[in-house]
Protein backbone atom coordinates (compact mmCIF):
# COMPACT_ATOMS: atom_id res chain seq x y z
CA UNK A 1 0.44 31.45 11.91
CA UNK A 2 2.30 28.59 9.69
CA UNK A 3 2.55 26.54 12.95
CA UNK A 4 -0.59 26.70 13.37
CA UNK A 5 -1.76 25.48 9.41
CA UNK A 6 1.15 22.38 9.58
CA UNK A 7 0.11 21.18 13.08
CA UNK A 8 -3.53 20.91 11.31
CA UNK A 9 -2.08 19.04 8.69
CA UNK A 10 -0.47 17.15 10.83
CA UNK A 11 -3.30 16.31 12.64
CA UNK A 12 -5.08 15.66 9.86
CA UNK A 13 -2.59 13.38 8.58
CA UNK A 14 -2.22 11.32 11.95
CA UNK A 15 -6.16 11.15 11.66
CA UNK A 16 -6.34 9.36 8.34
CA UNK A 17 -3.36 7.11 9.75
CA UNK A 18 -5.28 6.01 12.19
CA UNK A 19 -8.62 5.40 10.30
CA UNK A 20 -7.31 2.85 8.07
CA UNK A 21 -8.25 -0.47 8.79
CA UNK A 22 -5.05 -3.66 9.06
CA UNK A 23 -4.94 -6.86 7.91
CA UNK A 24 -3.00 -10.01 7.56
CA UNK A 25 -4.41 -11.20 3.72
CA UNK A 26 -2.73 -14.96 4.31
CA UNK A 27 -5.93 -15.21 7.09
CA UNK A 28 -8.22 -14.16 4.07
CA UNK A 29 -8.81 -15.10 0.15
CA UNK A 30 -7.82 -13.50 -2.73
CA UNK A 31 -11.40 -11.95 -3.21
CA UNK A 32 -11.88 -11.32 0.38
CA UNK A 33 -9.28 -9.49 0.42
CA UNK A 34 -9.74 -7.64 -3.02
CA UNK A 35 -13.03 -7.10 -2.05
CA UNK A 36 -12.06 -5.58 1.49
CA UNK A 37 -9.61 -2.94 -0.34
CA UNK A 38 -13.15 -2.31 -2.86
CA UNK A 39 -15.04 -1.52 0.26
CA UNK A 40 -12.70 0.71 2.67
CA UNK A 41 -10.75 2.32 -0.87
CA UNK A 42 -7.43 1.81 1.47
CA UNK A 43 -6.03 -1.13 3.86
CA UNK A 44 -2.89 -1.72 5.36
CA UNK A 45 -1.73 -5.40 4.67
CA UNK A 46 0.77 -6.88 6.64
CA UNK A 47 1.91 -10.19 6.67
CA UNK A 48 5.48 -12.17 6.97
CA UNK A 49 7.86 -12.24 4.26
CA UNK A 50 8.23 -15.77 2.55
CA UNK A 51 11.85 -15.53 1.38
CA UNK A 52 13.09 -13.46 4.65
CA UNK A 53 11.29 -15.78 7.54
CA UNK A 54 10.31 -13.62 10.62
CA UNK A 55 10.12 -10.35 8.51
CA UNK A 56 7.09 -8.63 8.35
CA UNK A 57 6.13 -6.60 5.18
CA UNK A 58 2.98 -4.18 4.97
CA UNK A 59 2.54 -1.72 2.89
CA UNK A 60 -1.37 0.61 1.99
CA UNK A 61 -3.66 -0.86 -0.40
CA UNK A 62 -5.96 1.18 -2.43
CA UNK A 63 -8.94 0.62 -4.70
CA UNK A 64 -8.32 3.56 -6.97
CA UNK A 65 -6.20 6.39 -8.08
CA UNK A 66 -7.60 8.56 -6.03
CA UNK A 67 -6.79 6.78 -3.20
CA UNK A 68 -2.92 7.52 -4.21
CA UNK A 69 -1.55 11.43 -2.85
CA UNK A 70 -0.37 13.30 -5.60
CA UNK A 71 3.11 12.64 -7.43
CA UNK A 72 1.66 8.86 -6.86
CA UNK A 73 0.39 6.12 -9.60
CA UNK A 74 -2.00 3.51 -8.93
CA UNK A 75 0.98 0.15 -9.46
CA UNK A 76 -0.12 -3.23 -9.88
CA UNK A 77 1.34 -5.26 -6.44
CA UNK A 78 0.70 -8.91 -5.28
CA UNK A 79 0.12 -9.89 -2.05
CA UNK A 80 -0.17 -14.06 -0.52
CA UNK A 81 -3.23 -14.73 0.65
CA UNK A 82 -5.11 -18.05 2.10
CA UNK A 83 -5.87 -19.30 -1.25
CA UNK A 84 -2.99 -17.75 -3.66
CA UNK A 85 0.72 -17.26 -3.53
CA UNK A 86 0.26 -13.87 -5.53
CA UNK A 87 -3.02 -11.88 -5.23
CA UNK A 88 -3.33 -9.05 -7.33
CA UNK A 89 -4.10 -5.98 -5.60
CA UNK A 90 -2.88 -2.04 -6.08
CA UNK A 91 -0.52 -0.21 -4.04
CA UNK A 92 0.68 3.58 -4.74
CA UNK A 93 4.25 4.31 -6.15
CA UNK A 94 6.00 7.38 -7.31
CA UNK A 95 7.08 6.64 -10.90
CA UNK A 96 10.05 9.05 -10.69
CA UNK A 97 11.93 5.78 -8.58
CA UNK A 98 11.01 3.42 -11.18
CA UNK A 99 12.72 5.68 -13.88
CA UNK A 100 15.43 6.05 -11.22
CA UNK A 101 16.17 2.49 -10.81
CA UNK A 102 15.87 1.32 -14.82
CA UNK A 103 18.50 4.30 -15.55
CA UNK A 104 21.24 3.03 -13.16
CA UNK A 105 20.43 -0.40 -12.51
CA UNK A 106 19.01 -2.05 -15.84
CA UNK A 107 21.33 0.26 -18.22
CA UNK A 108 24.36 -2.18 -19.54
């Protein structure tokens, strides 16, 4: 019976994978592609690294909290785009790596 439930969840999971609409933000402006993330709520952006060249980065945009799965925050996150090094934009974190990092990498 509990195969049954996770390979619905799973399925369910690939589904909303698949749903989510890419796109490379340095082919768009800043509030195209703010306004993108405003209409679909989440976006995958993807676009080359500037201080590793040939490296691509992408990572899911959202619009809103609720966009985030729970244990997530809503984190501020820049992105280039066509008119802007640094786009503002939202991506969704888990704060408990934040406090990780400041504890054993910022403590002196």
């Amino acid at each position: 019976m509990k195969t049954i439930v996770l390979a619905a969840c799973l399925t369910l999971v690939a589904a909303e994978a698949q749903a989510i609409s890419r796109y490379d933000p340095t082919h768009m402006s800043c509030g195209k592609v703010q306004s993108t993330i405003a209409r679909q709520g989440a976006v995958i952006l993807r676009y080359q690294s500037t201080r590793v060249p040939g490296l691509p980065l992408y990572d899911r945009y959202v619009q809103s909290q609720q966009f985030c799965t729970m244990g997530e925050v809503r984190t501020r996150a820049y992105v280039p785009s066509a008119d802007t090094k640094s786009c503002p934009v939202y991506n969704c974190k888990r704060p408990d790596n934040e406090h990780f990092h400041r504890r054993f990498f910022h403590h002196h």
